[in-house]
PDB file of N, CA and C in Angstrom:
ATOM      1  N   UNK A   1      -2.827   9.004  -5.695  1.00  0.00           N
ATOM      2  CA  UNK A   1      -1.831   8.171  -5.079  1.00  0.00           C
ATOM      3  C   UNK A   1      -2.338   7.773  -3.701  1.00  0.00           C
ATOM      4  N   UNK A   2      -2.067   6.311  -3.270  1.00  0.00           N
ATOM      5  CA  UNK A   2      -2.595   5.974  -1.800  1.00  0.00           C
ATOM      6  C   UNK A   2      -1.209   5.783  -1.265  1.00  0.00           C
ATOM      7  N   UNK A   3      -1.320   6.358  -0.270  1.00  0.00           N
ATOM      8  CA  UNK A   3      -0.407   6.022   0.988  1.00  0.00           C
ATOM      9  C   UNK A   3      -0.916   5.277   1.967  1.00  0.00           C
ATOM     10  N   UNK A   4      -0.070   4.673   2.804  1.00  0.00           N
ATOM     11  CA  UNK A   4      -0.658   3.689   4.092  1.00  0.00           C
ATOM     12  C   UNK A   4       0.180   4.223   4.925  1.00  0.00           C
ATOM     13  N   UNK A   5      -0.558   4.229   6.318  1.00  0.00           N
ATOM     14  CA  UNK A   5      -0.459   4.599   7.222  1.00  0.00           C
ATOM     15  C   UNK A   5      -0.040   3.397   8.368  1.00  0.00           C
ATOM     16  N   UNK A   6       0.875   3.512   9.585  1.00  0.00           N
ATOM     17  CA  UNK A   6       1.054   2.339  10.500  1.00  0.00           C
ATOM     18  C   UNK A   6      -0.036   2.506  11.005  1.00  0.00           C
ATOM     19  N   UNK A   7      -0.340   1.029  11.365  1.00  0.00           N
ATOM     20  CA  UNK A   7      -1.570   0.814  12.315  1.00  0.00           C
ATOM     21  C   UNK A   7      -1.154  -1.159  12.677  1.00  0.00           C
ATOM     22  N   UNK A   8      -1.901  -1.285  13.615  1.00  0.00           N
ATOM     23  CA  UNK A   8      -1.772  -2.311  13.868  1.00  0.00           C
ATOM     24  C   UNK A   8      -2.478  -3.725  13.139  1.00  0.00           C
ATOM     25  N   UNK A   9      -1.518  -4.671  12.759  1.00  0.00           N
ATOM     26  CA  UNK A   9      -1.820  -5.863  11.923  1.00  0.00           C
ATOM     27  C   UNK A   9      -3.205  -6.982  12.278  1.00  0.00           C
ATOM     28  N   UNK A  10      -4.656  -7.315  12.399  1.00  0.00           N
ATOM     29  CA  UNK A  10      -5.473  -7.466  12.632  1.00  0.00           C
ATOM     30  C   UNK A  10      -5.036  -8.890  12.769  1.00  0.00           C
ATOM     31  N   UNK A  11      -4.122  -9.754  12.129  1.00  0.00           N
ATOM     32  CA  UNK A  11      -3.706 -10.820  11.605  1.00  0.00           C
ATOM     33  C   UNK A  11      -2.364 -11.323  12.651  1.00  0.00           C
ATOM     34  N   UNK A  12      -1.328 -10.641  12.750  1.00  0.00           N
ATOM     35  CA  UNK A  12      -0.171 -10.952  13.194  1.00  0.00           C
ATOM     36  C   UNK A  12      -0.232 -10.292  14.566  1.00  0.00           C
ATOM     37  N   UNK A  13      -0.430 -10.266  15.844  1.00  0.00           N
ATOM     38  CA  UNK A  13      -0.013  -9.563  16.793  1.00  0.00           C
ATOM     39  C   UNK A  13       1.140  -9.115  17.114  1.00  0.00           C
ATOM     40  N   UNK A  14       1.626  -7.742  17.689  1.00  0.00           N
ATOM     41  CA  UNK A  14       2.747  -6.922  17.652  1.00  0.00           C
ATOM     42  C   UNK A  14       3.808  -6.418  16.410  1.00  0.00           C
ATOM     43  N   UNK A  15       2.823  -6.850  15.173  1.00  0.00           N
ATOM     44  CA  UNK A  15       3.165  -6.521  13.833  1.00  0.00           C
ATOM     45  C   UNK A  15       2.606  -5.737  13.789  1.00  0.00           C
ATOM     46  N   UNK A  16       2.882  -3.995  13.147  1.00  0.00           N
ATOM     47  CA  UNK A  16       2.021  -3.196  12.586  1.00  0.00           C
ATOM     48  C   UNK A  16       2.224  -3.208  10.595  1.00  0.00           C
ATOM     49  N   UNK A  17       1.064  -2.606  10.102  1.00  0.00           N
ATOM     50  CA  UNK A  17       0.867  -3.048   9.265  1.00  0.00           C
ATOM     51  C   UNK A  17       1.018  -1.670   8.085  1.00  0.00           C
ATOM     52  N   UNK A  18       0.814  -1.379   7.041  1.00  0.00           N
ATOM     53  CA  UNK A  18       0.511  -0.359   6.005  1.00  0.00           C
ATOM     54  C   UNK A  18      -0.610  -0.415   5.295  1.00  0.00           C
ATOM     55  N   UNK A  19      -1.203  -1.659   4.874  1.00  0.00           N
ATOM     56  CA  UNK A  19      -1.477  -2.210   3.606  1.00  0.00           C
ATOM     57  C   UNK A  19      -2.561  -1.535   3.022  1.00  0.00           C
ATOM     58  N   UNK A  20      -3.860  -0.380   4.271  1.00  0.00           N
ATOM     59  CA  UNK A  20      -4.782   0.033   3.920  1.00  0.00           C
ATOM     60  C   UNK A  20      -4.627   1.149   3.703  1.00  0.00           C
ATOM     61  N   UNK A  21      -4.187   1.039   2.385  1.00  0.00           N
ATOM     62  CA  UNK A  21      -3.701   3.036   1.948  1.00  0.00           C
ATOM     63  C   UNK A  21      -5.133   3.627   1.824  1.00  0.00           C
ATOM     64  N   UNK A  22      -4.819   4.918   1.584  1.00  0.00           N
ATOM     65  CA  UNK A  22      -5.924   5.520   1.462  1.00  0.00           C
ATOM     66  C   UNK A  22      -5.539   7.024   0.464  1.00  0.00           C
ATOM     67  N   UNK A  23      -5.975   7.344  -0.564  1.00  0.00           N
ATOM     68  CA  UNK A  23      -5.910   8.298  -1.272  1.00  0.00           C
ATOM     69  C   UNK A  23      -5.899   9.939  -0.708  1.00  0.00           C
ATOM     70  N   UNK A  24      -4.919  10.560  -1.369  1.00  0.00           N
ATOM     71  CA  UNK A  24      -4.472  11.564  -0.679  1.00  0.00           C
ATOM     72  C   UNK A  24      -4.643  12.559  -1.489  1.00  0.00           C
ATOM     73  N   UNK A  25      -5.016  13.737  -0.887  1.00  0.00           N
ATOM     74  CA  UNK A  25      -5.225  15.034  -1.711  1.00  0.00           C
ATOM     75  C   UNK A  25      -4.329  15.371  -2.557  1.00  0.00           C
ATOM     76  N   UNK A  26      -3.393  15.847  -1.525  1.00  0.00           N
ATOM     77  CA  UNK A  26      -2.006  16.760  -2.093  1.00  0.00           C
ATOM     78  C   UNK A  26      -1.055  15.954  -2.937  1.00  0.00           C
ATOM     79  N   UNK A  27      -0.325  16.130  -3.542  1.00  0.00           N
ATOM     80  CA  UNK A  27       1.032  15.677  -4.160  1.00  0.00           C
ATOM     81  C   UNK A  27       1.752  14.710  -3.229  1.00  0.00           C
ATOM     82  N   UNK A  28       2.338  13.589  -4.038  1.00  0.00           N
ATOM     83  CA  UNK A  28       2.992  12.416  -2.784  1.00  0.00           C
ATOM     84  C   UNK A  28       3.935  12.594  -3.905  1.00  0.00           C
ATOM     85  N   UNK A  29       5.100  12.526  -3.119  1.00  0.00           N
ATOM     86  CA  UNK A  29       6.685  12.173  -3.902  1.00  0.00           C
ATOM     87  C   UNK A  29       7.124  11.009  -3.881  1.00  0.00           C
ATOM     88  N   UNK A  30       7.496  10.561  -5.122  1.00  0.00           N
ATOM     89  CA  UNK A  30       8.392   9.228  -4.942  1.00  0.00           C
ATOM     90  C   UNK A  30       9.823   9.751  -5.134  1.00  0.00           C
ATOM     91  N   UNK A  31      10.811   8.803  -5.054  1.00  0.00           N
ATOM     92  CA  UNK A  31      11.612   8.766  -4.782  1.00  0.00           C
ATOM     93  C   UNK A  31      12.410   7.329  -4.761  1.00  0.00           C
ATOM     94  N   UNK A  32      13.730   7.589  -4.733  1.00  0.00           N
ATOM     95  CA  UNK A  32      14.524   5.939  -4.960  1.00  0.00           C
ATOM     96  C   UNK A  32      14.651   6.089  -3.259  1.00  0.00           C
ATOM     97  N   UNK A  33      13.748   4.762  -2.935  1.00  0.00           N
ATOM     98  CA  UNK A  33      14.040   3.805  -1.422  1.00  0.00           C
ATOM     99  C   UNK A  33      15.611   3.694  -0.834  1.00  0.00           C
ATOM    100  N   UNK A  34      16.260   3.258  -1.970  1.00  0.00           N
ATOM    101  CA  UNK A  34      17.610   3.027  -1.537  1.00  0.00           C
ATOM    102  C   UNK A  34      17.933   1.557  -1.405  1.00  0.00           C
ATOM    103  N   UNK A  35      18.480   0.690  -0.757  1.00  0.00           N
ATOM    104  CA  UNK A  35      18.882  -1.045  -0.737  1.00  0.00           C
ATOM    105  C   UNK A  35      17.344  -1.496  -0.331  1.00  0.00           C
ATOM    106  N   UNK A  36      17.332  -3.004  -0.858  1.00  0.00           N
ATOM    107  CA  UNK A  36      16.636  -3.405  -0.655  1.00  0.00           C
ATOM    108  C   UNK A  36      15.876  -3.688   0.694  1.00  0.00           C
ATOM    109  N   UNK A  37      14.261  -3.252   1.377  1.00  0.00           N
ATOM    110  CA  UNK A  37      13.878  -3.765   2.516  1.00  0.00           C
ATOM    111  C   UNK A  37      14.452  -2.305   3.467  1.00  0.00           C
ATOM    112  N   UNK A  38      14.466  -1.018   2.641  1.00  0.00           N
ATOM    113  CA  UNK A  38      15.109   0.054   3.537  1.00  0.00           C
ATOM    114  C   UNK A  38      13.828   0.697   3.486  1.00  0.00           C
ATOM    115  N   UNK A  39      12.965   0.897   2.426  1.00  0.00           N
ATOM    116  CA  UNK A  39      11.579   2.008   2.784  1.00  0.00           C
ATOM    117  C   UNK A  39      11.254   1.847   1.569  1.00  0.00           C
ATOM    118  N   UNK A  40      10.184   2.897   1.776  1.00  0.00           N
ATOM    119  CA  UNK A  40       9.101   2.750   0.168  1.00  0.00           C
ATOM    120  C   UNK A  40       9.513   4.069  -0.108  1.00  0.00           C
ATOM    121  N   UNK A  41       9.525   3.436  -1.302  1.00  0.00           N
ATOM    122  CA  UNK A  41       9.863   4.967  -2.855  1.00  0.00           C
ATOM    123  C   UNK A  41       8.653   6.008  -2.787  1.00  0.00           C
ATOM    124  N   UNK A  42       7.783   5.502  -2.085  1.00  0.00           N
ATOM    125  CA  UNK A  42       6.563   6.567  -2.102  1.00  0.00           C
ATOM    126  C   UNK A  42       6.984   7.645  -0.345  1.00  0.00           C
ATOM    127  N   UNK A  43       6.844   8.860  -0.462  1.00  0.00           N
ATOM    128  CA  UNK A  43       6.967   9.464   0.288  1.00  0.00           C
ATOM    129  C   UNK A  43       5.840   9.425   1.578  1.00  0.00           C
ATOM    130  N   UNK A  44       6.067   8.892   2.674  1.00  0.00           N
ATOM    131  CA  UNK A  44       4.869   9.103   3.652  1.00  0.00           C
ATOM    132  C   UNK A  44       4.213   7.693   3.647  1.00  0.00           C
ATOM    133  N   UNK A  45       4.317   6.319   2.904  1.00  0.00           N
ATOM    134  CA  UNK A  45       3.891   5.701   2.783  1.00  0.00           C
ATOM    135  C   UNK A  45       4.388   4.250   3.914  1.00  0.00           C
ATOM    136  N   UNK A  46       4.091   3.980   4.968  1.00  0.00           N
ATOM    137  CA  UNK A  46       4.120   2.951   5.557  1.00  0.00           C
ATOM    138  C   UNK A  46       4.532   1.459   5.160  1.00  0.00           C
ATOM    139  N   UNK A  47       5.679   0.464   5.246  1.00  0.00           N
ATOM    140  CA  UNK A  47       5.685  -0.769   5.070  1.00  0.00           C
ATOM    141  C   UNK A  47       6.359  -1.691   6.367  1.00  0.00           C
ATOM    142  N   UNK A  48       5.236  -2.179   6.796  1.00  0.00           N
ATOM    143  CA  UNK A  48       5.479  -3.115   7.821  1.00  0.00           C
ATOM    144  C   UNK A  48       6.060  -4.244   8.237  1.00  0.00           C
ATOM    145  N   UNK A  49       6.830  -4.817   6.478  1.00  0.00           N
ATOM    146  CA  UNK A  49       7.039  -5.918   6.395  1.00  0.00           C
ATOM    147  C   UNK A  49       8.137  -5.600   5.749  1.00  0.00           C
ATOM    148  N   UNK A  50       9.549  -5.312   5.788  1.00  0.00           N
ATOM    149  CA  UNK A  50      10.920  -4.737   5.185  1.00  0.00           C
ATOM    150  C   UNK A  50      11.470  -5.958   4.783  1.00  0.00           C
ATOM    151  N   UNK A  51      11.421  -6.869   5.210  1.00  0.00           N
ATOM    152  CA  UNK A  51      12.006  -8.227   4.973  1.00  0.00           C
ATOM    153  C   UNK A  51      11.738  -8.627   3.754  1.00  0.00           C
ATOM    154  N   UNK A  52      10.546  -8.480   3.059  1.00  0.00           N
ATOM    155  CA  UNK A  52       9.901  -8.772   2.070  1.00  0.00           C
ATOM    156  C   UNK A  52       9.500  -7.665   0.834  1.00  0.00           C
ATOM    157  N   UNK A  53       9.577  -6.375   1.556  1.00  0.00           N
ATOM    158  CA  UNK A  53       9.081  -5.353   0.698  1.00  0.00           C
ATOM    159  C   UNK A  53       9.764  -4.015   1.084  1.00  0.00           C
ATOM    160  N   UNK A  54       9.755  -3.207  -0.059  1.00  0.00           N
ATOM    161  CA  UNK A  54      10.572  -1.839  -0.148  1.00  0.00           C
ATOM    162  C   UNK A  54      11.760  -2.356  -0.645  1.00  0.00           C
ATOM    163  N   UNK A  55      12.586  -1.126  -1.050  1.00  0.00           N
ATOM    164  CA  UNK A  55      14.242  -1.141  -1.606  1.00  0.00           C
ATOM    165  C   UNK A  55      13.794  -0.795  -2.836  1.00  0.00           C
ATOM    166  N   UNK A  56      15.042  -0.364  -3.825  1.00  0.00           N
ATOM    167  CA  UNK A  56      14.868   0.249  -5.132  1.00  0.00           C
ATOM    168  C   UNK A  56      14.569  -1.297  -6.077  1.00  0.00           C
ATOM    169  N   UNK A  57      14.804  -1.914  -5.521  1.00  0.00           N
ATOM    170  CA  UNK A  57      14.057  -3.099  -6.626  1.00  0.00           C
ATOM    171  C   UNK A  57      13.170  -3.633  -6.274  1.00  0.00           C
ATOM    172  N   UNK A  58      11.987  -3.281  -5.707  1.00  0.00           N
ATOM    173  CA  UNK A  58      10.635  -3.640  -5.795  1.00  0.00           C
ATOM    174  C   UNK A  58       9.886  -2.521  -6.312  1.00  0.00           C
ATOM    175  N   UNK A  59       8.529  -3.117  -7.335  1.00  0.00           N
ATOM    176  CA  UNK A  59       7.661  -2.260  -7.592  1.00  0.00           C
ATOM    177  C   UNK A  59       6.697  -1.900  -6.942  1.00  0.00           C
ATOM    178  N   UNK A  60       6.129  -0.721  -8.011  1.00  0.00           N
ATOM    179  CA  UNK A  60       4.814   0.309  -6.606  1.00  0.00           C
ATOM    180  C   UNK A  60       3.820  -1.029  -7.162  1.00  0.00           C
ATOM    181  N   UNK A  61       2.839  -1.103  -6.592  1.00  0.00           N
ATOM    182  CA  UNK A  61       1.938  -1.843  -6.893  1.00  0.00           C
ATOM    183  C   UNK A  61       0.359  -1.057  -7.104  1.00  0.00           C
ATOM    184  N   UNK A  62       0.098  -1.231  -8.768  1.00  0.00           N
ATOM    185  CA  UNK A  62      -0.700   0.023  -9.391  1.00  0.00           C
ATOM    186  C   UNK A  62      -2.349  -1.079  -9.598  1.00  0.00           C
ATOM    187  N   UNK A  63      -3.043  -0.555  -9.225  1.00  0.00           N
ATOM    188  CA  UNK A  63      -4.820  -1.294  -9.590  1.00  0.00           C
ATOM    189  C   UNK A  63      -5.444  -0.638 -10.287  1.00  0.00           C
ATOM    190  N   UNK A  64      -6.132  -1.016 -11.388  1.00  0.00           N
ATOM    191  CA  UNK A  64      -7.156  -0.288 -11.552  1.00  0.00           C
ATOM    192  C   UNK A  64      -8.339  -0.202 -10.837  1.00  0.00           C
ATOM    193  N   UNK A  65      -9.104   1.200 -11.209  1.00  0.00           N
ATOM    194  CA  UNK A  65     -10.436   0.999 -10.240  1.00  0.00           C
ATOM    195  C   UNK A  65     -11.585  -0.048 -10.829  1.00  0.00           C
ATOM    196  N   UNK A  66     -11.360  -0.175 -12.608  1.00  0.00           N
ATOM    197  CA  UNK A  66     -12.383  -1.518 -12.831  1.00  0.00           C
ATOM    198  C   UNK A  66     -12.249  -2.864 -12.440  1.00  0.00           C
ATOM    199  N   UNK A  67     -10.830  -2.954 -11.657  1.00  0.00           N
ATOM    200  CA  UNK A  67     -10.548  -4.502 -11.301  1.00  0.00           C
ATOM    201  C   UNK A  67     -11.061  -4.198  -9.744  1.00  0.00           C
ATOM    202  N   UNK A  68     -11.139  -3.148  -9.483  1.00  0.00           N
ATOM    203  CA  UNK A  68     -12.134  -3.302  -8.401  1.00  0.00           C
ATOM    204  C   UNK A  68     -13.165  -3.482  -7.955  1.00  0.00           C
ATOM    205  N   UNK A  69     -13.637  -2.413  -8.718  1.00  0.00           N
ATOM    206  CA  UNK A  69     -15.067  -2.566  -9.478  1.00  0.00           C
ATOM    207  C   UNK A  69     -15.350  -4.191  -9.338  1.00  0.00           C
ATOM    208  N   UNK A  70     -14.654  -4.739 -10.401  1.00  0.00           N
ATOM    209  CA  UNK A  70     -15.286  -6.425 -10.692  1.00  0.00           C
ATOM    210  C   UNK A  70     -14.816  -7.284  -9.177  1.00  0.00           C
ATOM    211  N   UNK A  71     -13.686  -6.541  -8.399  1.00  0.00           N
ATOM    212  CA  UNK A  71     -13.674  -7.819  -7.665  1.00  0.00           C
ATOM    213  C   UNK A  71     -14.835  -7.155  -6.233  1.00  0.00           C
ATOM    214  N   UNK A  72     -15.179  -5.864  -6.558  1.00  0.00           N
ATOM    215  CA  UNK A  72     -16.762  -5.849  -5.506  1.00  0.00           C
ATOM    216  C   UNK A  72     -18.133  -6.425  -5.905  1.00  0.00           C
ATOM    217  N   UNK A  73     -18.024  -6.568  -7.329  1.00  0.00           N
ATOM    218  CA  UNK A  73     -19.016  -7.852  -7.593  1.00  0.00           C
ATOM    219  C   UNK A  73     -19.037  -9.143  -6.869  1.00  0.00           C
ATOM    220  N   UNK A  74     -17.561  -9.425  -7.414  1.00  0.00           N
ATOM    221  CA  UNK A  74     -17.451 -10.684  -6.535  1.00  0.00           C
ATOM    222  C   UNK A  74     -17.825 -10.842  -5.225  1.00  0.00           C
ATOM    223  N   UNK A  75     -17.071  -9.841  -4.994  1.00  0.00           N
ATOM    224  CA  UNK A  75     -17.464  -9.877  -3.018  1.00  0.00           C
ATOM    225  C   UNK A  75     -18.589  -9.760  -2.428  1.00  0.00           C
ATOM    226  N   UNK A  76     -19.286  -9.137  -3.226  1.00  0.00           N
ATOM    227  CA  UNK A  76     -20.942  -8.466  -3.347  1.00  0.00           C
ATOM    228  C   UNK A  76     -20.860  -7.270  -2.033  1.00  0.00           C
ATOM    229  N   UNK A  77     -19.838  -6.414  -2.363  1.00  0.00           N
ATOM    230  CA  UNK A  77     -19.381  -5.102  -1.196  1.00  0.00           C
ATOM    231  C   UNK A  77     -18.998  -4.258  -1.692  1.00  0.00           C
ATOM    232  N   UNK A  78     -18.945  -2.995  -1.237  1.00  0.00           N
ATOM    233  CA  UNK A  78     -18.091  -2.109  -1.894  1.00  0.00           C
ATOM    234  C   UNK A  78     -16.570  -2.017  -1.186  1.00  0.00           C
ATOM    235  N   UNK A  79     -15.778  -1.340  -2.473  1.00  0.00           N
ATOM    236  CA  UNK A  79     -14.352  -1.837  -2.542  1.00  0.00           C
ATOM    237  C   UNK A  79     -14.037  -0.523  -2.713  1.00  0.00           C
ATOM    238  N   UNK A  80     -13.051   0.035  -1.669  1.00  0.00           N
ATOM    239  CA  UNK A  80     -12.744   1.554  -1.938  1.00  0.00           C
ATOM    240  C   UNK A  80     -11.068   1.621  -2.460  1.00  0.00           C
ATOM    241  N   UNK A  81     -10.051   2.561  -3.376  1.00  0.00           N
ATOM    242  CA  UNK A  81      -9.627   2.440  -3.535  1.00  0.00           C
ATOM    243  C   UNK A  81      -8.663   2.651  -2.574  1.00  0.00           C
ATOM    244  N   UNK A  82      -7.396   1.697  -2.620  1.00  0.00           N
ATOM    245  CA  UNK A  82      -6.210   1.402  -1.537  1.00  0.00           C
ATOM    246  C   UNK A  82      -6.816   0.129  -0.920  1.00  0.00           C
ATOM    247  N   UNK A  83      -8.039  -0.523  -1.334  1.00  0.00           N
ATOM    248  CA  UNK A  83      -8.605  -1.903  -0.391  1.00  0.00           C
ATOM    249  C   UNK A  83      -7.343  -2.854  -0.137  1.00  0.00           C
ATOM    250  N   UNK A  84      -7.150  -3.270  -1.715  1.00  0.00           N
ATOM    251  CA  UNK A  84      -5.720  -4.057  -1.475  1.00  0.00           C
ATOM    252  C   UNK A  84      -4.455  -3.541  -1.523  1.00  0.00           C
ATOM    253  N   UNK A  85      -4.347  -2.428  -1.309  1.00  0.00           N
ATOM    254  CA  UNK A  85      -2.582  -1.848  -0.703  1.00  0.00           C
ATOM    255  C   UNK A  85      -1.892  -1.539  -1.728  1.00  0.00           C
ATOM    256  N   UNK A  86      -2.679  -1.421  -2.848  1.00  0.00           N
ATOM    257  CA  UNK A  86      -1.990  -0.477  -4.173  1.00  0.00           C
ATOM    258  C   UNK A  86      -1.758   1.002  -3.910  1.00  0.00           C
ATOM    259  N   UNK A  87      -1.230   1.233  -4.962  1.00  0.00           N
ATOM    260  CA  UNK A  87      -0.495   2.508  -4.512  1.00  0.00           C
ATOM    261  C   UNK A  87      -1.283   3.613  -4.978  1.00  0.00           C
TER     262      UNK A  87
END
C-alpha cells in the first residue's frame, strides 16, 4: 500500500500536495472517509486537493506495476511505485 505524505506542490504555490506516495512496510488501514472531500479512506495518507478528492464516494486509485513498467519504457526512466499517486 502507498501512502502520500504533505509536502509542497512543485506546480501550484502555497498548495501542498500528496500525490508521491511511497510504499510502506507495516499494515495501512482503510477505512470509510466519511462525506465527500473530508479525507482519504486510507489511513495516514495525505490529500491536498479536498475539493476534488476524498469522501466515501471516491475510489482508491490501484496501478499495476506492469503499466509501469511499460509507461518507463515510454519515458525511457525508471518509474518507482506510488510515481503516479496510486495507492
Amino acid at each position: 500500500m502507498n501512502v502520500g505524505r504533505r509536502a509542497p506542490n512543485p506546480y501550484k504555490e502555497g498548495v501542498d500536495t500528496g500525490i508521491d506516495k511511497v510504499a510502506q512496510d507495516a499494515t495501512v488501514a482503510v477505512r470509510d472517509p466519511g462525506p465527500e472531500g473530508a479525507a482519504s479512506g486510507v489511513v495516514g495518507d495525505f490529500i491536498g486537493d479536498l475539493a476534488h478528492h476524498g469522501g466515501s464516494d471516491q475510489a482508491l486509485y490501484a496501478f499495476q506495476r506492469e503499466d509501469l513498467d511499460a509507461w518507463s519504457l515510454r519515458l525511457g526512466r525508471p518509474l518507482r511505485n506510488g510515481f503516479f499517486g496510486e495507492t
